[in-house]
N, C-alpha and C. Protein backbone atom coordinates (compact mmCIF):
# COMPACT_ATOMS: atom_id res chain seq x y z
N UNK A 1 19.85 73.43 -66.72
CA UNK A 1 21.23 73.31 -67.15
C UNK A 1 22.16 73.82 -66.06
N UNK A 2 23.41 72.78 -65.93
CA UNK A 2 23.86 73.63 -64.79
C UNK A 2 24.78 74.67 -64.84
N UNK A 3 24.95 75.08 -66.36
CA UNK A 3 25.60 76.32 -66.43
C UNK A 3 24.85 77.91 -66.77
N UNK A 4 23.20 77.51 -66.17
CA UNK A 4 22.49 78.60 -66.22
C UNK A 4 23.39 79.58 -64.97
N UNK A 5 23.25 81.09 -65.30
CA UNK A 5 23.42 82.10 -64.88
C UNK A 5 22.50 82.54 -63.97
N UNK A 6 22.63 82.91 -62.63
CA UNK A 6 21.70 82.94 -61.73
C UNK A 6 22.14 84.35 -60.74
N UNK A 7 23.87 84.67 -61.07
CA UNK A 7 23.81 86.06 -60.39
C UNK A 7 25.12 86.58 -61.73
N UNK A 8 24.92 87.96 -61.86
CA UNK A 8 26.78 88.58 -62.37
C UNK A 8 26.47 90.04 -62.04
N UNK A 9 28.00 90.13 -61.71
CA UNK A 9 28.20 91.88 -61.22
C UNK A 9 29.76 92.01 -62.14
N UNK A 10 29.38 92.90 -63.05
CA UNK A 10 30.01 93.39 -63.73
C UNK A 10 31.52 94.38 -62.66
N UNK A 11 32.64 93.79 -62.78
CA UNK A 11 33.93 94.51 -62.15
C UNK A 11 34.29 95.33 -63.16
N UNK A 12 34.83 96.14 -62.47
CA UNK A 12 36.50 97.12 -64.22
C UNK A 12 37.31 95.86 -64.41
N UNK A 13 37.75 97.00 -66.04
CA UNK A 13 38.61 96.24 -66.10
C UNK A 13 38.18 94.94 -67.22
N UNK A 14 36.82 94.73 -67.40
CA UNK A 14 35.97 93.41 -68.48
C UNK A 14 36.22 92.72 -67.94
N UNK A 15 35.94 92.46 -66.81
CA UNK A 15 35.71 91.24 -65.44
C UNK A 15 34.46 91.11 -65.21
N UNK A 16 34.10 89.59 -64.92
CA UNK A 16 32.56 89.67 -64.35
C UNK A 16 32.73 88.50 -63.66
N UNK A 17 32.16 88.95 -62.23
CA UNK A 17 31.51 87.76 -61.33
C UNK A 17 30.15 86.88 -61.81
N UNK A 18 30.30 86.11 -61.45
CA UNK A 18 29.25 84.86 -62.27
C UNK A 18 28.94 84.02 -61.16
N UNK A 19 27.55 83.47 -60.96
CA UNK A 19 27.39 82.18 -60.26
C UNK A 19 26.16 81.34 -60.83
N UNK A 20 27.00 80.21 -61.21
CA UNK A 20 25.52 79.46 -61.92
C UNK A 20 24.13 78.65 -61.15
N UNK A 21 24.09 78.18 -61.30
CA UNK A 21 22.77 77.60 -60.65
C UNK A 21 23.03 76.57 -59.86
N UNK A 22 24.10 75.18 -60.70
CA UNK A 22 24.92 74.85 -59.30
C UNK A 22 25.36 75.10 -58.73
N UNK A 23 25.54 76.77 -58.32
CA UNK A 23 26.74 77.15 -56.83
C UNK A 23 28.10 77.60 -57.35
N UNK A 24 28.43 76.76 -58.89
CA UNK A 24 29.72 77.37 -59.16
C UNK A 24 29.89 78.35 -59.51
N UNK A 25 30.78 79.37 -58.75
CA UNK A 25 30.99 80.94 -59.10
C UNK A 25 32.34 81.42 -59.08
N UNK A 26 32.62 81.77 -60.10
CA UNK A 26 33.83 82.67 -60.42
C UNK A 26 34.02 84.06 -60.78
N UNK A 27 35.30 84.13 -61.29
CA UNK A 27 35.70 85.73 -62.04
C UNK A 27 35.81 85.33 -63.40
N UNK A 28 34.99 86.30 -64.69
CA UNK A 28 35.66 85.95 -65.83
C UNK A 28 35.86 87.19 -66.38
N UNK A 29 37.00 87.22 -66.99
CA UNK A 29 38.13 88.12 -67.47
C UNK A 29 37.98 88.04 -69.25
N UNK A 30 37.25 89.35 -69.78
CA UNK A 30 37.37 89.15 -70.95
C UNK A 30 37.91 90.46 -71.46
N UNK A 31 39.15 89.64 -72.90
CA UNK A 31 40.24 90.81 -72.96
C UNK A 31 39.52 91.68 -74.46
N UNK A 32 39.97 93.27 -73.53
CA UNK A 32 39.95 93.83 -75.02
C UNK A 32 39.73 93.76 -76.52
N UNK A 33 41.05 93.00 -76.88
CA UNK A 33 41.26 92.37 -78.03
C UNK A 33 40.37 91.59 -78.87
N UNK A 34 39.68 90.80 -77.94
CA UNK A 34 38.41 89.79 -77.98
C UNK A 34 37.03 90.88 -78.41
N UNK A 35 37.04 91.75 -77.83
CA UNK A 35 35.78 92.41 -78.11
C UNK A 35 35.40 93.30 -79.46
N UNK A 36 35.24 92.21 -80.75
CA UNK A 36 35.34 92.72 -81.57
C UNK A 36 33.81 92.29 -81.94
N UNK A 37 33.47 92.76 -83.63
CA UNK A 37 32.33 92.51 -84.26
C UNK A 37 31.31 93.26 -83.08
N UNK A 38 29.83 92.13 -82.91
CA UNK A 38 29.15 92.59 -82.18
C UNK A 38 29.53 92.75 -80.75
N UNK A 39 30.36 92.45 -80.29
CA UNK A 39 30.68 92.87 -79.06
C UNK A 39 31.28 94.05 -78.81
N UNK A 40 32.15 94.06 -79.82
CA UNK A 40 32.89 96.01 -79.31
C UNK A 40 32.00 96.80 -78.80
N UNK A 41 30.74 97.15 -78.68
CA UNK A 41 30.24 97.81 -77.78
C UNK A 41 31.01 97.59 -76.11
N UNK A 42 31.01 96.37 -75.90
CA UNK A 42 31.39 96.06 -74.53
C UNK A 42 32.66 96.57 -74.02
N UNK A 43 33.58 97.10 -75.15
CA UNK A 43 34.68 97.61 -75.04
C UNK A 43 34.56 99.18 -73.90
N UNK A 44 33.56 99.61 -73.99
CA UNK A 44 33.07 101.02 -73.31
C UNK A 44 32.75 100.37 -71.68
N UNK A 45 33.55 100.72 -70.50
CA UNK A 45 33.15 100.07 -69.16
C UNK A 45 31.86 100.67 -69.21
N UNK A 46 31.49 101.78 -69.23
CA UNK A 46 30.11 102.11 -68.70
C UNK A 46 28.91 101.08 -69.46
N UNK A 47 29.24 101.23 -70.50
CA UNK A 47 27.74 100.14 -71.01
C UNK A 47 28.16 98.50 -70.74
N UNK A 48 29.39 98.05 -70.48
CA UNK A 48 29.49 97.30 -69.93
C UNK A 48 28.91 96.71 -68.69
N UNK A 49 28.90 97.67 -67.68
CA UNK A 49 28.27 97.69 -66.91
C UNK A 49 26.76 97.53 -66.31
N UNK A 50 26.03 97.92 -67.79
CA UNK A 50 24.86 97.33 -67.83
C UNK A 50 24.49 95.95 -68.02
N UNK A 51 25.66 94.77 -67.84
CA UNK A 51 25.02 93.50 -67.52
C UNK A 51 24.17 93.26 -67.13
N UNK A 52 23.04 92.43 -67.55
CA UNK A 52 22.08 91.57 -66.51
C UNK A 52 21.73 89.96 -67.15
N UNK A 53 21.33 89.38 -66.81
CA UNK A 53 20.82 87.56 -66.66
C UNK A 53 20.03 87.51 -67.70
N UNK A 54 19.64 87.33 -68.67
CA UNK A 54 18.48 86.79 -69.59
C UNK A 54 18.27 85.48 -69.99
N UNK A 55 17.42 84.99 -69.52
CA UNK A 55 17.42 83.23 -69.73
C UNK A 55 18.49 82.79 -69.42
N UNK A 56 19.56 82.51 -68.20
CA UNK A 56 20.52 82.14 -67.92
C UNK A 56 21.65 82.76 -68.66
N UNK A 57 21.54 83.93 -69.57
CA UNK A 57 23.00 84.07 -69.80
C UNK A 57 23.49 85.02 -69.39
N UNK A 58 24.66 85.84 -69.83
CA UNK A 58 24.98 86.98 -69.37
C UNK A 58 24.68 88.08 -70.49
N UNK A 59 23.40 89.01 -70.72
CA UNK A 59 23.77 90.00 -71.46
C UNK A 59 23.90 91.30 -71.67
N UNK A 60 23.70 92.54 -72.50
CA UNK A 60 23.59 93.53 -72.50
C UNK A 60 22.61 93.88 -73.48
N UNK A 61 22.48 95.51 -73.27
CA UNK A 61 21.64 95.93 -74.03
C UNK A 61 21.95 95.86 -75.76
N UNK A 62 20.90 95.72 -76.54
CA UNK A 62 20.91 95.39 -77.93
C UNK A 62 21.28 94.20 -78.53
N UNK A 63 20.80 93.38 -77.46
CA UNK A 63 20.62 91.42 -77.75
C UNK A 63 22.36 91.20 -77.54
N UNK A 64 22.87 91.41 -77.02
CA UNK A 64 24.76 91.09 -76.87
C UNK A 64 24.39 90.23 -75.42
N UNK A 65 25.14 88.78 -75.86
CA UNK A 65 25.38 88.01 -74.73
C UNK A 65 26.19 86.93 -75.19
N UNK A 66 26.39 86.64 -73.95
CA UNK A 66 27.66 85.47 -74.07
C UNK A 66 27.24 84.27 -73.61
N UNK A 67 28.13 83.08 -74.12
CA UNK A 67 27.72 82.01 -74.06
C UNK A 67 28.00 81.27 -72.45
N UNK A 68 26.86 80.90 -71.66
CA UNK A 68 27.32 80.41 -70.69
C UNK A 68 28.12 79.52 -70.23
N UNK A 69 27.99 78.70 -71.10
CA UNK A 69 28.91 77.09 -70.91
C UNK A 69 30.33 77.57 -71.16
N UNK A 70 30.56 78.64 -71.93
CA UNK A 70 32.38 78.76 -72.05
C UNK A 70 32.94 79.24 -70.39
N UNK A 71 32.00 80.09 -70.15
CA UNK A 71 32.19 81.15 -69.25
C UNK A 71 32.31 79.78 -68.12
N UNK A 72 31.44 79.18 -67.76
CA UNK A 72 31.58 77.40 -66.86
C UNK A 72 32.90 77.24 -67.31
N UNK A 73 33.15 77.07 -68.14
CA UNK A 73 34.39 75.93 -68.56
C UNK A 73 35.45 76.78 -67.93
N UNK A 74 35.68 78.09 -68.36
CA UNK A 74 36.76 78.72 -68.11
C UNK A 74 37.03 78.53 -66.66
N UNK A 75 35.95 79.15 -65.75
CA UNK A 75 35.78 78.85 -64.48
C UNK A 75 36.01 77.64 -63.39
N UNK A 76 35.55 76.85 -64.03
CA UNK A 76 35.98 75.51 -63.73
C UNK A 76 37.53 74.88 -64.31
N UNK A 77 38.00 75.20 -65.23
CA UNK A 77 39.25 74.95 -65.85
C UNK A 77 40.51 75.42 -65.16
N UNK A 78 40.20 77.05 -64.71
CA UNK A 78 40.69 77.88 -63.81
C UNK A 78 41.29 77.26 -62.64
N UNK A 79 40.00 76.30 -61.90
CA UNK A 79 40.21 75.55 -60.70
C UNK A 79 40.84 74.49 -60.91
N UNK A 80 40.55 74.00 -61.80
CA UNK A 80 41.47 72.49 -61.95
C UNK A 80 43.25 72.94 -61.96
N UNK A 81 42.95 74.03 -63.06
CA UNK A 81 44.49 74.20 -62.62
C UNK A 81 45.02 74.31 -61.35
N UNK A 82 44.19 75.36 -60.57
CA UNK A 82 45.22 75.72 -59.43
C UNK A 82 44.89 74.70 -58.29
N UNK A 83 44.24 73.62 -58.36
CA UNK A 83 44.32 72.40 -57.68
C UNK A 83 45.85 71.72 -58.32
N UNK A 84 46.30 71.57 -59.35
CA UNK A 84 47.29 71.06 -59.86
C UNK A 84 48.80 71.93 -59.52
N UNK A 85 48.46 73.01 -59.42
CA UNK A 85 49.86 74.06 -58.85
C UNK A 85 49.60 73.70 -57.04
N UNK A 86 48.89 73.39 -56.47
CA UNK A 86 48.51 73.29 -55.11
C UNK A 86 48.85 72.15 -54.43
């Protein structure tokens, strides 16, 4: 799939660098607000920080992961825009 997960380094801030398996790599920015239910853990940078890859996605400890294909889309969506401001 080409929105398998193949590298991420967790930034401050609920930022994460991403690069999928085709080469496409970005920043994704996930807000606060968003980190509710099972995710509010992620709200804490330090355990945030424990990102790693599991079967292409992005997760953390106690089965928490995110869906890759949004994280693509955003990334790629990102670019289309600023090809269009450019």
């Amino acid at each position: 799939m080409k929105w398998s997960v193949v590298e991420v380094k967790p930034e401050p801030h609920h930022r994460l660098f991403v690069r999928f398996q085709d080469g496409v790599e970005g920043r994704v920015q996930l807000r606060p607000e968003e980190l509710t239910g099972v995710l509010a853990p992620l709200r804490d940078e330090q355990f945030f920080a424990q990102a790693f890859i599991d079967y292409g996605a992005v997760a953390w400890p106690g089965e928490i992961d995110l869906a890759p294909d949004a994280m693509y889309a955003q990334i790629v969506g990102e670019r289309d825009e600023l090809k269009k401001v450019g």
